[in-house]
Protein backbone atom coordinates (compact mmCIF):
# COMPACT_ATOMS: atom_id res chain seq x y z
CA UNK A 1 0.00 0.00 0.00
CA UNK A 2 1.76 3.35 -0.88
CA UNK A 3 1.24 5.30 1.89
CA UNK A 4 1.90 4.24 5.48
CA UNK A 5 0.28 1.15 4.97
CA UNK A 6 0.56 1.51 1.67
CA UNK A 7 3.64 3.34 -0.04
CA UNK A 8 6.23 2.59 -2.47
CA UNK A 9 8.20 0.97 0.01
CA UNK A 10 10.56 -2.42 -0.48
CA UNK A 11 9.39 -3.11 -3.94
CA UNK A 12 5.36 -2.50 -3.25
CA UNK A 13 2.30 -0.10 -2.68
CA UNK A 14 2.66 -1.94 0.33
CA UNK A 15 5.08 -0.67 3.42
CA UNK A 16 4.57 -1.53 7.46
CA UNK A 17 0.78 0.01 8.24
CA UNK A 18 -0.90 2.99 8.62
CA UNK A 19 -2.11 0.65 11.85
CA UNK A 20 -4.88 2.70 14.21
CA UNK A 21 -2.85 5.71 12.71
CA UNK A 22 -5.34 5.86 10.11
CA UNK A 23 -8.30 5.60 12.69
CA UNK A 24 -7.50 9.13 14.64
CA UNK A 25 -9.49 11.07 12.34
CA UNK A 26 -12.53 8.81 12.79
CA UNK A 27 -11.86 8.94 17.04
CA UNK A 28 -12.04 12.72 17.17
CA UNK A 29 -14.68 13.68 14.83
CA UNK A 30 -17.51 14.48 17.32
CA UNK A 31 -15.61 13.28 20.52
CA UNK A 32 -14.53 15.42 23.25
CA UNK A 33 -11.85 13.75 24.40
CA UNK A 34 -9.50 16.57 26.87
CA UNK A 35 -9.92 15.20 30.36
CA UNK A 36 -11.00 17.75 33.07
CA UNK A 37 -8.77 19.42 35.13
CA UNK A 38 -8.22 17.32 38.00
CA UNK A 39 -9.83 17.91 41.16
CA UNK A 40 -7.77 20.07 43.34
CA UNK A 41 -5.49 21.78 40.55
CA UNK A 42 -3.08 20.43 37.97
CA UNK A 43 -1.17 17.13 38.04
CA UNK A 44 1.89 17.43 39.88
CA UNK A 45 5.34 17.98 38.52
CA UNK A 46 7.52 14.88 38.44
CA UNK A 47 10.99 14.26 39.22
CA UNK A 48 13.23 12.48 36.54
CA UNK A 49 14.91 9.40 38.57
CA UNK A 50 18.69 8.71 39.14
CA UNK A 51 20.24 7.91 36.05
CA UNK A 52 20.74 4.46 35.04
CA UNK A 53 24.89 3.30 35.58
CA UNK A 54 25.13 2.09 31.60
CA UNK A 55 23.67 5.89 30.39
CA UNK A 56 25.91 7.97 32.56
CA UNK A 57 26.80 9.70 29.15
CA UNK A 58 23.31 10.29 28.26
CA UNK A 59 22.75 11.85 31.98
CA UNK A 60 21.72 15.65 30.75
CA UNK A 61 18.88 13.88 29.05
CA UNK A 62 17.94 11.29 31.23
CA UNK A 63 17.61 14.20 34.56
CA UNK A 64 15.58 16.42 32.14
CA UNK A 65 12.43 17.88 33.57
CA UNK A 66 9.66 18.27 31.45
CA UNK A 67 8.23 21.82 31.29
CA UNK A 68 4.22 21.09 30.92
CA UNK A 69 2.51 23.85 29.58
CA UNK A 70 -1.54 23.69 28.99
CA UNK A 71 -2.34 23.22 25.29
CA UNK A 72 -6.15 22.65 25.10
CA UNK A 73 -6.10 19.06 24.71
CA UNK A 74 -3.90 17.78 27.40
CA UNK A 75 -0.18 19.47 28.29
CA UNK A 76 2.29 19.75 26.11
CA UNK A 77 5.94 19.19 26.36
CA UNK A 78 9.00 18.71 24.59
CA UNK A 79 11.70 16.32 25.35
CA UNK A 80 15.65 16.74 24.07
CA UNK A 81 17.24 14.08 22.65
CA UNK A 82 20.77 13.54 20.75
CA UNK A 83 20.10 12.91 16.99
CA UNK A 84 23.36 10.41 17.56
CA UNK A 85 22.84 8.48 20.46
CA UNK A 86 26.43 7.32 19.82
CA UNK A 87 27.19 11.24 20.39
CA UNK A 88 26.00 12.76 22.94
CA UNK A 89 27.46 15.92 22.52
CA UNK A 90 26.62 16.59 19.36
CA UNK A 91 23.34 17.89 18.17
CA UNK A 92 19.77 17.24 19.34
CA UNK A 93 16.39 17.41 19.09
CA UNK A 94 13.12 18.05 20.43
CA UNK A 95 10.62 15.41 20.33
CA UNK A 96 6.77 16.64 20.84
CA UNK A 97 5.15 14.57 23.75
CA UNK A 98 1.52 15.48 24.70
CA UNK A 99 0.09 14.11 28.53
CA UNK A 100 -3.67 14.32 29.50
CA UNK A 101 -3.78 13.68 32.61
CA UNK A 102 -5.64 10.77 34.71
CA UNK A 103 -9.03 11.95 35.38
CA UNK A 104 -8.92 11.16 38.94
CA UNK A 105 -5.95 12.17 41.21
CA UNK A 106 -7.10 9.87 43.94
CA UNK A 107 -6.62 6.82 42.00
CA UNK A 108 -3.65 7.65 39.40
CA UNK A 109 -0.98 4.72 39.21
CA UNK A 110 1.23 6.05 36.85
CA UNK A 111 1.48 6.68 32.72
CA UNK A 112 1.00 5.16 30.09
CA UNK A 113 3.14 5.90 26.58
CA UNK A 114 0.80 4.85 23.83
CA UNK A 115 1.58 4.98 20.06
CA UNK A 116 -0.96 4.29 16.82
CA UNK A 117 1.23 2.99 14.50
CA UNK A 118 2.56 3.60 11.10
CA UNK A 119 5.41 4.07 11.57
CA UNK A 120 4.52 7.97 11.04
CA UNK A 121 1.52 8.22 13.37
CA UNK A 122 1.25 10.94 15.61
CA UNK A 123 1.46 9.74 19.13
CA UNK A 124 0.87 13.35 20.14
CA UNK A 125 -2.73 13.26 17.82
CA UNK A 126 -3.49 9.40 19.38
CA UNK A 127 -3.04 10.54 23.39
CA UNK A 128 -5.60 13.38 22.51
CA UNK A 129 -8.51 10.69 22.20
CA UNK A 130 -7.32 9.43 25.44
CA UNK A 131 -11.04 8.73 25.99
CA UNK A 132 -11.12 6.41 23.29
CA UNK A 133 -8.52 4.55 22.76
CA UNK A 134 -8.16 3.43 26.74
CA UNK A 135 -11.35 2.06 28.87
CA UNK A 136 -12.66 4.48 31.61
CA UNK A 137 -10.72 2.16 34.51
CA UNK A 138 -7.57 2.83 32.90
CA UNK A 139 -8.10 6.27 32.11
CA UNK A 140 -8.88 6.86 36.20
CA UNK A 141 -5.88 5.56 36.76
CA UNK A 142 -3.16 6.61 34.30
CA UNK A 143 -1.92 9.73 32.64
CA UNK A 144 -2.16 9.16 28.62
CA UNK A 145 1.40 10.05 27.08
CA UNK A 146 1.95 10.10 23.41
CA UNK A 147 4.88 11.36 21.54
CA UNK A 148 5.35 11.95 17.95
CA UNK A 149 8.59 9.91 17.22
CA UNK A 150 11.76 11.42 15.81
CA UNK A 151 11.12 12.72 11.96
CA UNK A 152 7.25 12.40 12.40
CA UNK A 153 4.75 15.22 12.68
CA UNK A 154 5.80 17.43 15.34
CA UNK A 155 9.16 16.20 15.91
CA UNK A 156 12.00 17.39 13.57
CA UNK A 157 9.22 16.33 10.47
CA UNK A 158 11.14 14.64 7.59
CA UNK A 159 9.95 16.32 4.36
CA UNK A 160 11.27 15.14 0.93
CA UNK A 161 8.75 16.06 -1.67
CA UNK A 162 6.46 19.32 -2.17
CA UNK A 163 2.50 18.52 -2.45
CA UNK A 164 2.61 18.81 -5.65
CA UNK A 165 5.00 16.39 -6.37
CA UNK A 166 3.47 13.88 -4.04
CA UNK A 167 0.41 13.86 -5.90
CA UNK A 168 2.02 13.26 -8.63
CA UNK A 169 3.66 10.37 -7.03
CA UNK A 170 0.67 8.64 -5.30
CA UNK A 171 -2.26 9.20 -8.69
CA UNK A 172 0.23 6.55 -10.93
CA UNK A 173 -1.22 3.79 -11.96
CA UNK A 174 -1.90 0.70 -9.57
CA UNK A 175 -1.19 -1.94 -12.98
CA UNK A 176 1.26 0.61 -14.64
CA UNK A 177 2.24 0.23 -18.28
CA UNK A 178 6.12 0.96 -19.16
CA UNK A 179 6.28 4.52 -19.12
CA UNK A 180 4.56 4.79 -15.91
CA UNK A 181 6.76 1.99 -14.28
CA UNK A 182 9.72 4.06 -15.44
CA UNK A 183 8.15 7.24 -13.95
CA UNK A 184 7.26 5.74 -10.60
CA UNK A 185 11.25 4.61 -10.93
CA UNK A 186 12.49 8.26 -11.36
CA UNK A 187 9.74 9.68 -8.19
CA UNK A 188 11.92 6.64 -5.72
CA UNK A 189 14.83 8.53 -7.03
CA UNK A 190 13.32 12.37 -6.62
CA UNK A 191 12.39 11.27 -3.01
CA UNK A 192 15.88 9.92 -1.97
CA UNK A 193 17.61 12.59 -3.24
CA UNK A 194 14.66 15.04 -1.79
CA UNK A 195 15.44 13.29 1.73
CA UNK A 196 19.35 13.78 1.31
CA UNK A 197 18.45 17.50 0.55
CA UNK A 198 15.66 18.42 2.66
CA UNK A 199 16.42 16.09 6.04
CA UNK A 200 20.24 15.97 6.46
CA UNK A 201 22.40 14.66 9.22
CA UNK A 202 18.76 13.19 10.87
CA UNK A 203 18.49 10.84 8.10
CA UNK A 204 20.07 8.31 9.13
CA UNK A 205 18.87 8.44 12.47
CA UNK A 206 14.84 8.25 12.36
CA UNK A 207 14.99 4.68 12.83
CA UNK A 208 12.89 3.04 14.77
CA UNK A 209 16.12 2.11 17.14
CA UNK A 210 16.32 5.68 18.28
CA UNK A 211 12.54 6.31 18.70
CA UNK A 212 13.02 3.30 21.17
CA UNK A 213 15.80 4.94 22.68
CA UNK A 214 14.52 8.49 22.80
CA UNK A 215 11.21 6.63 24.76
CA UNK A 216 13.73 5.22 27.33
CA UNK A 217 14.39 8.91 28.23
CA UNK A 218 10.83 9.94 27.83
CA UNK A 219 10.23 6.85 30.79
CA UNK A 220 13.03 8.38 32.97
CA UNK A 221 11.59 12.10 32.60
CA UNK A 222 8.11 11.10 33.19
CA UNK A 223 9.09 9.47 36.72
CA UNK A 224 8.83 6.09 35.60
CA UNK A 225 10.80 3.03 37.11
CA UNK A 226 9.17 0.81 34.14
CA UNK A 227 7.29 2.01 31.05
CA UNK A 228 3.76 1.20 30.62
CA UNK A 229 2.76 0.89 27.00
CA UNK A 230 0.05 0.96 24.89
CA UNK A 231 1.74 0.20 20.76
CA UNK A 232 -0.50 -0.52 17.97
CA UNK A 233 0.15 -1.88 14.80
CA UNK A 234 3.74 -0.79 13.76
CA UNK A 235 3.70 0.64 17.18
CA UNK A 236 4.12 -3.53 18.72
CA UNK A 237 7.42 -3.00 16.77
CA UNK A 238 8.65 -0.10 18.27
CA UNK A 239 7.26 -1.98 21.66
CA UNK A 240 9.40 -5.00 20.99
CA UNK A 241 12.86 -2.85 20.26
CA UNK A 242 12.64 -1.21 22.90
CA UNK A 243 11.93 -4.53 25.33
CA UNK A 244 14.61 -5.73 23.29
CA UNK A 245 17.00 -3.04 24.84
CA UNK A 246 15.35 -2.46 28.18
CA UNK A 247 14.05 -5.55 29.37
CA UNK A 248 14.09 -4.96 32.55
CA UNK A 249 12.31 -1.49 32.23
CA UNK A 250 9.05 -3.41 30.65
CA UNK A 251 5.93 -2.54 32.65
CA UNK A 252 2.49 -3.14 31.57
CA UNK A 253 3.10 -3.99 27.60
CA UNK A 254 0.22 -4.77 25.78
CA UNK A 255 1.14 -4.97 21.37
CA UNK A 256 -2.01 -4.97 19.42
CA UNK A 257 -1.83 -5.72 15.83
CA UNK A 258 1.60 -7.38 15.75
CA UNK A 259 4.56 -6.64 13.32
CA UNK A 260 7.00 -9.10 14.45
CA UNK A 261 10.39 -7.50 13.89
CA UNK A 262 12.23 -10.67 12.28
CA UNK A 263 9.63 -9.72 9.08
CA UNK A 264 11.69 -8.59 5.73
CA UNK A 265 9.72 -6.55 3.88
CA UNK A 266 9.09 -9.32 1.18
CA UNK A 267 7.52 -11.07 4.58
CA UNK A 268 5.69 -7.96 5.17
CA UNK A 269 4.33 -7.37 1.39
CA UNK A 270 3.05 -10.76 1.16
CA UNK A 271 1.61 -11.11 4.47
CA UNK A 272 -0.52 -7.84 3.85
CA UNK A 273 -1.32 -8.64 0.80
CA UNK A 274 -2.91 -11.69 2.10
CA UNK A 275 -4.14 -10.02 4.97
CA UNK A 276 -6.01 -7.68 2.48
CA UNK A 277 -7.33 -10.43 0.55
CA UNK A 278 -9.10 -11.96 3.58
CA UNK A 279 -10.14 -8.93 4.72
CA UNK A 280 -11.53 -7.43 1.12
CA UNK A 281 -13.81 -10.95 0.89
CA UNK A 282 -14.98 -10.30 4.39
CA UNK A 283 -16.27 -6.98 3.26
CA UNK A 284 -17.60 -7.94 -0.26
CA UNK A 285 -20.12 -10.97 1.84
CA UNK A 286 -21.23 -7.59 3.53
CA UNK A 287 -21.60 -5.53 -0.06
CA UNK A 288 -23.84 -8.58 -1.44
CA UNK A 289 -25.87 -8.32 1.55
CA UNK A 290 -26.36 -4.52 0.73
CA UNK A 291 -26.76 -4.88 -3.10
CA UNK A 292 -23.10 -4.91 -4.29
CA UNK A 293 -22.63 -2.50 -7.06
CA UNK A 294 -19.71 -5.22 -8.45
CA UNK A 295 -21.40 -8.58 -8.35
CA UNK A 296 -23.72 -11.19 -6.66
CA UNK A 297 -21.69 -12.78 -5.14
CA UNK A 298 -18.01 -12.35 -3.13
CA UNK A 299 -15.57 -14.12 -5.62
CA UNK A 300 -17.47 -11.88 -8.11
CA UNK A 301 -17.33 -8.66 -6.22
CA UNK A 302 -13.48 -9.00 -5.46
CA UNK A 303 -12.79 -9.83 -8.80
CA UNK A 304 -14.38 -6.85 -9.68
CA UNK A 305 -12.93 -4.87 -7.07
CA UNK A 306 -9.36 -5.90 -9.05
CA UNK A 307 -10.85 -4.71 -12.62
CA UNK A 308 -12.07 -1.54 -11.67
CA UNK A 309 -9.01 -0.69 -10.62
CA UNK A 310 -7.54 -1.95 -14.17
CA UNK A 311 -10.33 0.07 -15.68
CA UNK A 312 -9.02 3.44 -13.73
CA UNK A 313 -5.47 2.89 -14.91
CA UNK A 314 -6.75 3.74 -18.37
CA UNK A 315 -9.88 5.28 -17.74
CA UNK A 316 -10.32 7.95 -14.88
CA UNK A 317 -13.45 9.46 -13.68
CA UNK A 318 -14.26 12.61 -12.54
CA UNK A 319 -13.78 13.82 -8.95
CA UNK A 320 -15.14 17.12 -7.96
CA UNK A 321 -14.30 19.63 -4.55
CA UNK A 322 -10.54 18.89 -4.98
CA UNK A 323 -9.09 22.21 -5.98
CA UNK A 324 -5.71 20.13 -7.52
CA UNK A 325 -7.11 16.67 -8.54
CA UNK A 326 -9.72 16.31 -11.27
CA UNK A 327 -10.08 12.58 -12.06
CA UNK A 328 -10.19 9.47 -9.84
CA UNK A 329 -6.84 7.47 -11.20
CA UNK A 330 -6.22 3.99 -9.99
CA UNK A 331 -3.55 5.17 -7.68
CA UNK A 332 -5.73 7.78 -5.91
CA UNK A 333 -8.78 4.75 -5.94
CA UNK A 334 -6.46 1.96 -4.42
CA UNK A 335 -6.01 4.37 -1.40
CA UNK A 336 -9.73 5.10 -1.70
CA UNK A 337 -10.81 1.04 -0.84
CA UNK A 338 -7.17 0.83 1.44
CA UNK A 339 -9.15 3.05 4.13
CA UNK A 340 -12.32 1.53 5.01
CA UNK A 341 -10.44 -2.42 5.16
CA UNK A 342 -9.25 -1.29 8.36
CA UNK A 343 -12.71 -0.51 10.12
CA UNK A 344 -15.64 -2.57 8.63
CA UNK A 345 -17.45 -0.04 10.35
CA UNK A 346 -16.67 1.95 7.40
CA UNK A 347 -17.92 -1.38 4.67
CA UNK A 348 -20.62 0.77 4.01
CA UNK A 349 -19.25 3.86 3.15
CA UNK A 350 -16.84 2.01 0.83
CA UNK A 351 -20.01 0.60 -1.12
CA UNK A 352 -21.47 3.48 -1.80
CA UNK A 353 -18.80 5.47 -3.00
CA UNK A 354 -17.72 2.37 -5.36
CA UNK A 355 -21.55 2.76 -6.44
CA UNK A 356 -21.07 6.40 -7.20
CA UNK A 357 -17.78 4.95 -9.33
CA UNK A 358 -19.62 2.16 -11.30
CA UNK A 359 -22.85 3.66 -11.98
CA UNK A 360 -22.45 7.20 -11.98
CA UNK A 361 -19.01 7.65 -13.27
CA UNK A 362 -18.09 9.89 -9.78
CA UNK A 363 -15.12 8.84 -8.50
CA UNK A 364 -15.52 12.22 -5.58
CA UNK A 365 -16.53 10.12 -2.39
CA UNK A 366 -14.28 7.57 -3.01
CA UNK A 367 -11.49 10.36 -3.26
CA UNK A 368 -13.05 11.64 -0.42
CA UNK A 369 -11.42 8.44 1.17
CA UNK A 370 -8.42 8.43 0.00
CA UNK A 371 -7.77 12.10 1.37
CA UNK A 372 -8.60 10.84 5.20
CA UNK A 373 -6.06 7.78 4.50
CA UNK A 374 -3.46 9.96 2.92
CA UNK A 375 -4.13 12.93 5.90
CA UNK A 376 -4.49 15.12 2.34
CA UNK A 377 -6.98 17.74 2.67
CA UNK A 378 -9.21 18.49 -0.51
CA UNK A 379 -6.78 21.68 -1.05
CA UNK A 380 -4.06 19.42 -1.89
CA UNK A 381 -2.37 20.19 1.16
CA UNK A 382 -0.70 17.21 3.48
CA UNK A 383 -1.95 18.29 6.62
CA UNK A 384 1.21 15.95 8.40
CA UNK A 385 4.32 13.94 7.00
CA UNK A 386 2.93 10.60 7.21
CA UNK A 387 3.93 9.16 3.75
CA UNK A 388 7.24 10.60 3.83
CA UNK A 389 8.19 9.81 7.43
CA UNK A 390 6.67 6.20 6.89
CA UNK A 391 9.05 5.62 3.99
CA UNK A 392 11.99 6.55 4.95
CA UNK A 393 11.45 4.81 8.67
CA UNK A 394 10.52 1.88 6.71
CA UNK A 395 13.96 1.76 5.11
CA UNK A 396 15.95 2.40 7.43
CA UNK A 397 14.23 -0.34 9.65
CA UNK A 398 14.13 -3.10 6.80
CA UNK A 399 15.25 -2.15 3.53
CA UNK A 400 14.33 -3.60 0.28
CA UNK A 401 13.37 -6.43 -1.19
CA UNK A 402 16.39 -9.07 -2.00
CA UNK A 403 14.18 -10.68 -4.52
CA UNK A 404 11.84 -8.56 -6.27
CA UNK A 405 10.36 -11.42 -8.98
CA UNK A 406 10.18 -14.10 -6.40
CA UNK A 407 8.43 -11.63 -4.08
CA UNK A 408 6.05 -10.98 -7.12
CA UNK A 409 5.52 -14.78 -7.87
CA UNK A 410 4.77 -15.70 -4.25
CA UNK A 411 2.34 -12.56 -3.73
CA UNK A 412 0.10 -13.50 -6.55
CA UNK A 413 -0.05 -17.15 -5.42
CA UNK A 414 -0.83 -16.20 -1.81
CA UNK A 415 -3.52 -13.52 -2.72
CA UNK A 416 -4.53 -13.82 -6.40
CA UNK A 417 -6.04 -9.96 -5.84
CA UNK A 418 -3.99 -8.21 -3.67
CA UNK A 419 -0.76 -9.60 -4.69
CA UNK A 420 -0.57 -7.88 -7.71
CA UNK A 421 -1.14 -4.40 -6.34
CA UNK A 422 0.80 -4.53 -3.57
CA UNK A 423 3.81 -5.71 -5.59
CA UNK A 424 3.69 -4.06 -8.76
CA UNK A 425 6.37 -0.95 -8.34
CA UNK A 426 9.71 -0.10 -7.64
CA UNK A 427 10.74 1.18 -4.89
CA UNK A 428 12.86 3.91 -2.32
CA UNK A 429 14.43 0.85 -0.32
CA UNK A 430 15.27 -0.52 -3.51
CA UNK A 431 17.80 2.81 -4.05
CA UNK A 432 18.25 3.66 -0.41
CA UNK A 433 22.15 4.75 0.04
CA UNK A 434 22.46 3.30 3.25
CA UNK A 435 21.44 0.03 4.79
CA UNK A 436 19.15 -1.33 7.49
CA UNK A 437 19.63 -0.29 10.62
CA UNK A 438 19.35 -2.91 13.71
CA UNK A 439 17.96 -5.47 10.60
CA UNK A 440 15.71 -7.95 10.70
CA UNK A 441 15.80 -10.32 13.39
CA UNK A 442 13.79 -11.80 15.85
CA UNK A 443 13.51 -10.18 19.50
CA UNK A 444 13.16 -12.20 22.83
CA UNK A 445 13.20 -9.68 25.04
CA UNK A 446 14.38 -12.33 27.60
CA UNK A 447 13.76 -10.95 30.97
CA UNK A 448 11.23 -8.50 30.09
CA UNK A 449 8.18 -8.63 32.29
CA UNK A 450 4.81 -10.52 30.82
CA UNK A 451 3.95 -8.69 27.31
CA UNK A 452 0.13 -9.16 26.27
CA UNK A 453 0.11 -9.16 22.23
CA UNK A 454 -3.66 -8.80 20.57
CA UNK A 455 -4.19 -10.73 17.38
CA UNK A 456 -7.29 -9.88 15.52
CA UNK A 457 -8.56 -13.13 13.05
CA UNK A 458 -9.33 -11.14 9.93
CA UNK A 459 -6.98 -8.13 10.47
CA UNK A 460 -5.83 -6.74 6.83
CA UNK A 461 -2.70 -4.88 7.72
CA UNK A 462 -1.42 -7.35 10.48
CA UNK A 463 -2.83 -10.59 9.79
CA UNK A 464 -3.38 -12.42 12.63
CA UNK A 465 -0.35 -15.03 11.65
CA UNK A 466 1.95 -12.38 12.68
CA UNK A 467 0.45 -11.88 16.60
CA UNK A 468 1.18 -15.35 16.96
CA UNK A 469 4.39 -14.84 15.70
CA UNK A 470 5.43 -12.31 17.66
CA UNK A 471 3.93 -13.84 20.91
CA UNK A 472 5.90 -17.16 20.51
CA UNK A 473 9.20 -15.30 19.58
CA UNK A 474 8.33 -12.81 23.25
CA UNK A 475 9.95 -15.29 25.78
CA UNK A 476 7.92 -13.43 28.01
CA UNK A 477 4.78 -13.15 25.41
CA UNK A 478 1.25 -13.62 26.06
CA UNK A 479 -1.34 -14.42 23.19
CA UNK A 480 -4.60 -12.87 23.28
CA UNK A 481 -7.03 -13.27 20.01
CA UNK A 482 -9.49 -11.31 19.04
CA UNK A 483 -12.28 -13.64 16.53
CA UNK A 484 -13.08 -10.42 13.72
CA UNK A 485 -12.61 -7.60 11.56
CA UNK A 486 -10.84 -4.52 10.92
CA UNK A 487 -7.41 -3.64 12.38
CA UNK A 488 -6.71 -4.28 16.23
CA UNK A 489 -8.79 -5.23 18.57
CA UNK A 490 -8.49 -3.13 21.74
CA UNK A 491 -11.07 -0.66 22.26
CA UNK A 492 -13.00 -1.39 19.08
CA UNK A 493 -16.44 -3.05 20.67
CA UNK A 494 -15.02 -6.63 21.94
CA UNK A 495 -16.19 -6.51 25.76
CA UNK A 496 -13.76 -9.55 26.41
CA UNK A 497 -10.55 -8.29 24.77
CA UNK A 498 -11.47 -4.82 26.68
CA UNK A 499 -11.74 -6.23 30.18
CA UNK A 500 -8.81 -8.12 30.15
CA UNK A 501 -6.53 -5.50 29.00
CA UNK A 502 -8.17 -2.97 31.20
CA UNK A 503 -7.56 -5.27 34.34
CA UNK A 504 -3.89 -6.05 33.38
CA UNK A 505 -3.26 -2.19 33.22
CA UNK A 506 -5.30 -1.53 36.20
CA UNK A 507 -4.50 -4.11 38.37
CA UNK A 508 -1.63 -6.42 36.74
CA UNK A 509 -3.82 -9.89 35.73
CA UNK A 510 -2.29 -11.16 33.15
CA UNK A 511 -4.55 -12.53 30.58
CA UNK A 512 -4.22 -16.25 30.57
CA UNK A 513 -1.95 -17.12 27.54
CA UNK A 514 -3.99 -18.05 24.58
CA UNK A 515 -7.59 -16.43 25.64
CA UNK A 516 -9.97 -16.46 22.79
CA UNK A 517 -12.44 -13.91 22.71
């Protein structure tokens, strides 16, 4: 998938997952979600603890105090980090964290750091619908924390390509022909040399290694003697690097919608693209039901699903409201249907607006879509850095594909629809000038305290494979599965998966390994 979950990234439309990233829009449309004041006046100040003996050269970051100031939706700091761990001296940066505080004084325990995914979510954006996206018994009891991670958002923002450009970029064809192949092959190009220009010495250092680190020091300047963590999506990943490093710092972990870090991105393509198969015939049973505009039946409505987006590469249709796009391209319509797979809440909205496609030649709602996945406003303006940040992050974390054919070959045996798609481009990894960094490898985290991970059955972006995956490979891992749709399961309607993780946050049950809810 192009963008977060879907950009050009190790050979496919497909890099790590826009994960609940892509759900913060739909969690604070209508929702107040800033927590009262507490009673009695603001949350206290807290003191950073002693430094840990094997950071002593890290110690003017780790005996920071955060400076909370009120910003409408919580309190707002920023934290200083080195953009070289490996030099502390040199320069630094300020990472954006955001707190809202626990809405009872009485009761607080502690924080929790939480994260949405991506990589290139906004943690800062995710905290704000602290409401939301933790149940009312954890929300008594714990401050919400999110930061935007290093090169994302609010935090030292990577930017490599003007709007313009990336529009360019993302409307090519989903089943190019030659010149558009070579095209999408000069934009990797544009965009790695963009990044060189635009991003410099922080480059290299966005990885998801140093967001792991730079959390470490978030931990110590909150107060914390172990972090308590709430990672969705690509955010499991950046949960399980930093157990990997600080396993004896793990608190209350709980990874929903797993990306297990030993996964190279050919792993990754094809498991989403499978993912994204189940998921896409989960959602065309529900379009029959509701008088499918593609078919009668499922195999006929996915198959359809594949051709329209065939048709578009040759044949756009209009889009009106959009001030710089006039036609509904494949590329623009693959990110369109990418949206709504990860909240089946949305099935219906992704019917109608194929409907408006198919038999009205309108391709506006489902561009409509595409706009809320791509955080593109209908201005042509990227209201945050999400596709860029989620590139590069992705290479630096996994690079490309070794073996782009075989990676083809396998994808379109695995998922006859998806595999295609998700496989058809080139690539940034493919020309990135430097190479992974920590690689891909599996974490134990041995020594880390029990870490719940959440797999959801039918999950497109992190099929459900992968939790299990992960949990095994967690010597300390505890399996949790979720039997459903969409993407995660925490927190989206499932009373079972939400009382167990509410009472291992609240009072430290452990779910029993392998519940099934």
């Amino acid at each position: 998938m192009r963008a977060h979950t879907s950009s050009r990234v190790g050979g496919t439309r497909a890099t790590a997952l826009v994960s609940a990233a892509v759900l913060v829009a739909t969690l604070l449309t209508g929702c107040s979600v800033i927590a009262d004041r507490l009673p009695g006046g603001s949350t206290p100040t807290l003191t950073p603890l002693e430094v840990p003996s094997e950071q002593r050269d890290l110690a003017r970051f780790y005996e920071q105090r955060l400076d909370w100031v009120d910003c409408g939706r919580g309190e707002c700091a920023e934290l200083t980090v080195p953009v070289d761990y490996a030099d502390p001296d040199g320069e630094t940066i300020e990472i954006s964290v955001l707190r809202v505080p626990s809405s009872s004084r009485r009761e607080r325990i502690g924080s929790i750091v939480v994260n949405p995914g991506g990589p290139g979510g906004s943690g800062v954006d995710y905290a704000s619908a602290a409401d939301l996206i933790v149940g009312a018994d954890v929300r008594r009891r714990f401050d919400i924390v999110g930061f935007d991670p290093r090169g994302v958002a609010r935090s030292a923002p990577i930017d490599c390509l003007d709007d313009a450009t990336m529009d360019e970029y993302l409307s090519l064809a989903v089943t190019p022909d030659e010149s558009e192949d070579e095209a999408a092959a000069g934009f990797d190009e544009e965009f790695v040399q963009g990044c060189s220009t635009n991003v410099g010495d922080l480059l290299g250092h966005v990885s998801t290694l140093d967001a792991a680190r730079d959390m470490d020091v978030l931990r110590a300047a909150l107060g914390e003697e172990r972090l308590n963590y709430l990672g969705k999506s690509y955010g499991t990943y950046l949960g399980a690097v930093y157990a990997e490093q600080f396993p004896e710092r793990v608190g209350r972990f709980v990874l929903d919608g797993a990306l297990p870090p030993d996964l190279g991105m050919d792993e990754l393509t094809i498991g989403q693209a499978v993912g994204f198969e189940r998921s896409s015939r989960a959602w065309a049973a529900d379009c029959v039901e509701q008088g499918c505009p593609l078919g009668d039946d499922p195999d006929e409505v996915v198959q359809g699903l594949s051709d329209l987006l065939e048709r578009l590469s040759v044949d756009p249709v209009p889009v009106s409201g959009d001030s710089r796009v006039d036609e509904l391209t494949s590329g623009w319509a693959f990110y369109g249907i990418i949206r709504p797979m990860y909240d089946e809440g949305m099935w219906t909205f992704l019917t109608e607006a194929l409907r408006d496609v198919v038999e009205r030649e309108d391709g506006t709602a489902l561009m409509s879509l595409a706009n809320a996945y791509l955080e593109r406003s209908p201005s042509g303006v990227y209201l945050g850095n999400l596709i860029e940040s989620n590139m590069v992050i992705n290479c630096l974390d996994r690079g490309g594909i070794p073996d782009v054919e075989e990676a083809r070959a396998r994808a379109a045996e695995e998922a006859p629809i998806w595999g295609p798609l998700l496989t058809a481009e080139s690539s940034p990894c493919q020309v990135w000038p430097t190479g992974p960094v920590g690689g891909v490898r599996t974490i134990s985290a041995s020594g880390a305290a029990p870490i719940v991970v959440i797999g959801t059955t039918r999950d497109p972006a992190t099929p459900y494979e992968w939790a299990k995956r992960l949990a095994d490979q967690l010597e300390s891992g505890v399996l949790v599965s979720y039997d459903g749709d969409g993407h995660t399961a925490y927190m989206r309607g499932n009373d079972c998966v939400d009382r167990a993780i509410d009472a291992f946050y609240v009072d430290g049950v452990v779910p029993e390994d392998g519940l099934q809810c």
